[in-house]
Protein backbone atom coordinates (compact mmCIF):
# COMPACT_ATOMS: atom_id res chain seq x y z
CA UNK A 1 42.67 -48.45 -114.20
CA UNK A 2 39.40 -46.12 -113.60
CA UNK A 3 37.01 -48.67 -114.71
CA UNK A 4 38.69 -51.56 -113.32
CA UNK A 5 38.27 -49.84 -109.87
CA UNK A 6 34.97 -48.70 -110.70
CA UNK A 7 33.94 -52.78 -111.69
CA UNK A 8 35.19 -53.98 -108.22
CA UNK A 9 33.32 -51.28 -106.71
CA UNK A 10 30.35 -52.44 -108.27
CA UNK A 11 30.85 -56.47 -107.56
CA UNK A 12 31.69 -55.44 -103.99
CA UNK A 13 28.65 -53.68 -103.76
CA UNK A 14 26.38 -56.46 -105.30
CA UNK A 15 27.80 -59.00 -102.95
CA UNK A 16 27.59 -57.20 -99.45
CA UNK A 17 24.13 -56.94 -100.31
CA UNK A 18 23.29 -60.47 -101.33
CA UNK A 19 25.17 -61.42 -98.23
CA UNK A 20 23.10 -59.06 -96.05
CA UNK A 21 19.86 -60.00 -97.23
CA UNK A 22 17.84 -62.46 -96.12
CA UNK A 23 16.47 -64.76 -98.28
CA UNK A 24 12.77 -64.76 -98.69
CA UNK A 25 11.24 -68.02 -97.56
CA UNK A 26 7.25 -69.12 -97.91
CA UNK A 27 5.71 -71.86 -95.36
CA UNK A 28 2.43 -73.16 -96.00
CA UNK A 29 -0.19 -75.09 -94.27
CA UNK A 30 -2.77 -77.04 -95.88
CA UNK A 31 -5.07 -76.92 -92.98
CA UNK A 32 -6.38 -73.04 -94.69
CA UNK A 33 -7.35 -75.40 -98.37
CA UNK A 34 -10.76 -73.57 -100.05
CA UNK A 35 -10.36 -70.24 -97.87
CA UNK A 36 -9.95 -67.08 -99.17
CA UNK A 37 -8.05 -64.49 -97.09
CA UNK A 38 -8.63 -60.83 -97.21
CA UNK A 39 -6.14 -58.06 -97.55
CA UNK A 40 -6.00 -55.98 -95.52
CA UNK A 41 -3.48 -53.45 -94.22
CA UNK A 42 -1.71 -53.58 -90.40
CA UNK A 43 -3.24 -50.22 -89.76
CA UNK A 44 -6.71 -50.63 -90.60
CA UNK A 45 -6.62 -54.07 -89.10
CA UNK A 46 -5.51 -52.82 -85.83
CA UNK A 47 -7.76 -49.45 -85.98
CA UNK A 48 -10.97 -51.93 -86.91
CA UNK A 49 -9.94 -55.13 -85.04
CA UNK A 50 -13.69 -55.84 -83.94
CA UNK A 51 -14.76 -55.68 -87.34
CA UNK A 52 -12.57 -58.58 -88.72
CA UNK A 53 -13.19 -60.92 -85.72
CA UNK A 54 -13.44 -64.61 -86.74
CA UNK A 55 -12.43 -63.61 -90.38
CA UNK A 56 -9.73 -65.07 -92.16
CA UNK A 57 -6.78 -62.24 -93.17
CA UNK A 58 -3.43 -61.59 -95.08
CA UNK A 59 -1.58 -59.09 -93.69
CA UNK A 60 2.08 -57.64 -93.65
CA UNK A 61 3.95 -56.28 -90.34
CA UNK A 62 7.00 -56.94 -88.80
CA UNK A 63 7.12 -59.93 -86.72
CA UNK A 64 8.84 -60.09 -83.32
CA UNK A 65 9.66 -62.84 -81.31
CA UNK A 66 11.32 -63.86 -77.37
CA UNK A 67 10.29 -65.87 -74.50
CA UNK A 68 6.62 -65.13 -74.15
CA UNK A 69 6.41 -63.31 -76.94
CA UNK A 70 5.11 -63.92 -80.84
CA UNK A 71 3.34 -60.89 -82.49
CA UNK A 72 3.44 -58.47 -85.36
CA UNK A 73 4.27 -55.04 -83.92
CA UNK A 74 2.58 -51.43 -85.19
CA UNK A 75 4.35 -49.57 -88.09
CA UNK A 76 6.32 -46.45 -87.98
CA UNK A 77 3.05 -44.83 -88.89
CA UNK A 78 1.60 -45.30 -85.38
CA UNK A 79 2.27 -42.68 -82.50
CA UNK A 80 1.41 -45.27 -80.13
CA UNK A 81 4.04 -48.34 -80.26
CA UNK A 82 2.82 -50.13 -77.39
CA UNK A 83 1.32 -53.68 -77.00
CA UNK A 84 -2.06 -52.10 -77.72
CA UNK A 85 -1.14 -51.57 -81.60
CA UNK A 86 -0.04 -54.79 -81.67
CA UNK A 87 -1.17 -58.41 -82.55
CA UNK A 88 -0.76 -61.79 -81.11
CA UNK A 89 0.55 -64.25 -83.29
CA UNK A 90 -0.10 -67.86 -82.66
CA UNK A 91 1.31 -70.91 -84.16
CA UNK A 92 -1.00 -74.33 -83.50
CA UNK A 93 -0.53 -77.84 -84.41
CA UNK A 94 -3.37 -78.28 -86.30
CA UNK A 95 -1.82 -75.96 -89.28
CA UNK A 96 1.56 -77.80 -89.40
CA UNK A 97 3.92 -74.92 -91.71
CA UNK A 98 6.34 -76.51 -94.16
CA UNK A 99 8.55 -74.33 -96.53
CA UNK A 100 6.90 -74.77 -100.25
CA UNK A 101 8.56 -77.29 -102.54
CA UNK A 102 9.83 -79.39 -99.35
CA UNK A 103 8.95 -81.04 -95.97
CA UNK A 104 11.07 -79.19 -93.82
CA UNK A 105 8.83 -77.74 -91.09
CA UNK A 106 8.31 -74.40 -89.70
CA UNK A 107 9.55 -75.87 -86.38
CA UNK A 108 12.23 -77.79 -87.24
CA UNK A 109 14.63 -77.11 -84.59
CA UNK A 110 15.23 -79.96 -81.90
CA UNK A 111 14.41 -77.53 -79.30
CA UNK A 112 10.68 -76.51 -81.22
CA UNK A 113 11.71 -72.89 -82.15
CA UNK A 114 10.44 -71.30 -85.09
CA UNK A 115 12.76 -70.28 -88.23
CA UNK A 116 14.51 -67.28 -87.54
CA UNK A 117 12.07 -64.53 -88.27
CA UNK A 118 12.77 -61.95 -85.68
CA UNK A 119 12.85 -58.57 -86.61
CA UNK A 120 11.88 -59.54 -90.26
CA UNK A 121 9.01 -58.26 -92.03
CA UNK A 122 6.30 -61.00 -93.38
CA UNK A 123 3.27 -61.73 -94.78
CA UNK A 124 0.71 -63.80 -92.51
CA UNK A 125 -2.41 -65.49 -93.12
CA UNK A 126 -4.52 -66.67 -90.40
CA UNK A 127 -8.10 -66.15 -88.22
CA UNK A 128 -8.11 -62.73 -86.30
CA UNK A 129 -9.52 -63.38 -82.87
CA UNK A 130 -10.75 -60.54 -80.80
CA UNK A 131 -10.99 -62.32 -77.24
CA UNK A 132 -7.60 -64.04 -77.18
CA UNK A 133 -5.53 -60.99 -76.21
CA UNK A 134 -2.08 -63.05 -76.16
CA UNK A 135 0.52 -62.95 -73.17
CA UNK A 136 -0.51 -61.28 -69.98
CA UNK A 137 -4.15 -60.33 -72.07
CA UNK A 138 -1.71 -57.37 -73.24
CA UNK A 139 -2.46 -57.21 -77.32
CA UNK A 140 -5.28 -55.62 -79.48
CA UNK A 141 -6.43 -59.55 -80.57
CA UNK A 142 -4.44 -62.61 -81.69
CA UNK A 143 -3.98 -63.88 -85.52
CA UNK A 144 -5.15 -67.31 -85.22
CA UNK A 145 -4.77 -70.59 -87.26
CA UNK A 146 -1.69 -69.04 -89.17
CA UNK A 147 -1.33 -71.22 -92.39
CA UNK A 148 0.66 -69.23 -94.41
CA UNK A 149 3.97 -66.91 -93.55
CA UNK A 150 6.04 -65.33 -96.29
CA UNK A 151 9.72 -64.18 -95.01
CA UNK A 152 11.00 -61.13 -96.43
């Protein structure tokens, strides 16, 4: 009876997590073809935002999104959490995202919203752009031109 109990425990267990989780999902654009992105972490990207101006990044944050509002927020590591440690994130037409292997777009949704990534951590490639400071000129700089996003 012990290890019957102790197997359903288990199974339980592996199937309130599945069910939790959220799948991870990878739109691309091919509008980025021949570029090569550069690593970098959220933390030295925000802390040296003039320096990567008008390059081309991959970086990994948590994304958070509402009405007038699309950016990757500051870590846990910062002691400052406000719009100042964070990036702009903006989607254009000219790098149309579709999730890999199909042609469902990024903005699929009759009413144009984006997959449901709030909250969720991802991976984003894009342009950083110093000047464009997002809504209300409130954020450290804007990732531009975003061509890739991995959902975690």
């Amino acid at each position: 009876m012990g290890k019957v109990n102790a197997l359903w425990v288990i199974i339980s267990a592996m199937w309130l997590y599945s069910g939790c989780a959220h799948s991870k999902k990878l739109y691309t654009s091919d509008c980025s073809a021949g570029i090569t992105f550069k690593k970098v972490s959220y933390t030295n990207l925000v802390d040296s935002i003039k320096y990567y101006d008008k390059q081309y990044v991959e970086v990994y944050g948590k994304y958070i999104e509402g009405k007038n509002l699309s950016a990757l927020v500051n870590d846990s590591l910062f002691a400052d959490h406000g719009n100042s440690r964070t990036l702009w994130v903006n989607f254009t037409q000219d790098c149309p995202l579709y999730l890999k292997g199909t042609q469902q777009g990024f903005f699929a949704s009759e009413d144009g919203s984006a997959a449901h990534m709030n909250n969720r951590m991802v991976t984003i490639r894009g342009q950083v752009d110093v000047l464009l400071k997002g809504h209300q000129k409130a954020y450290s700089g804007t990732i531009n031109q975003v061509s890739y996003i991995e959902l975690y």
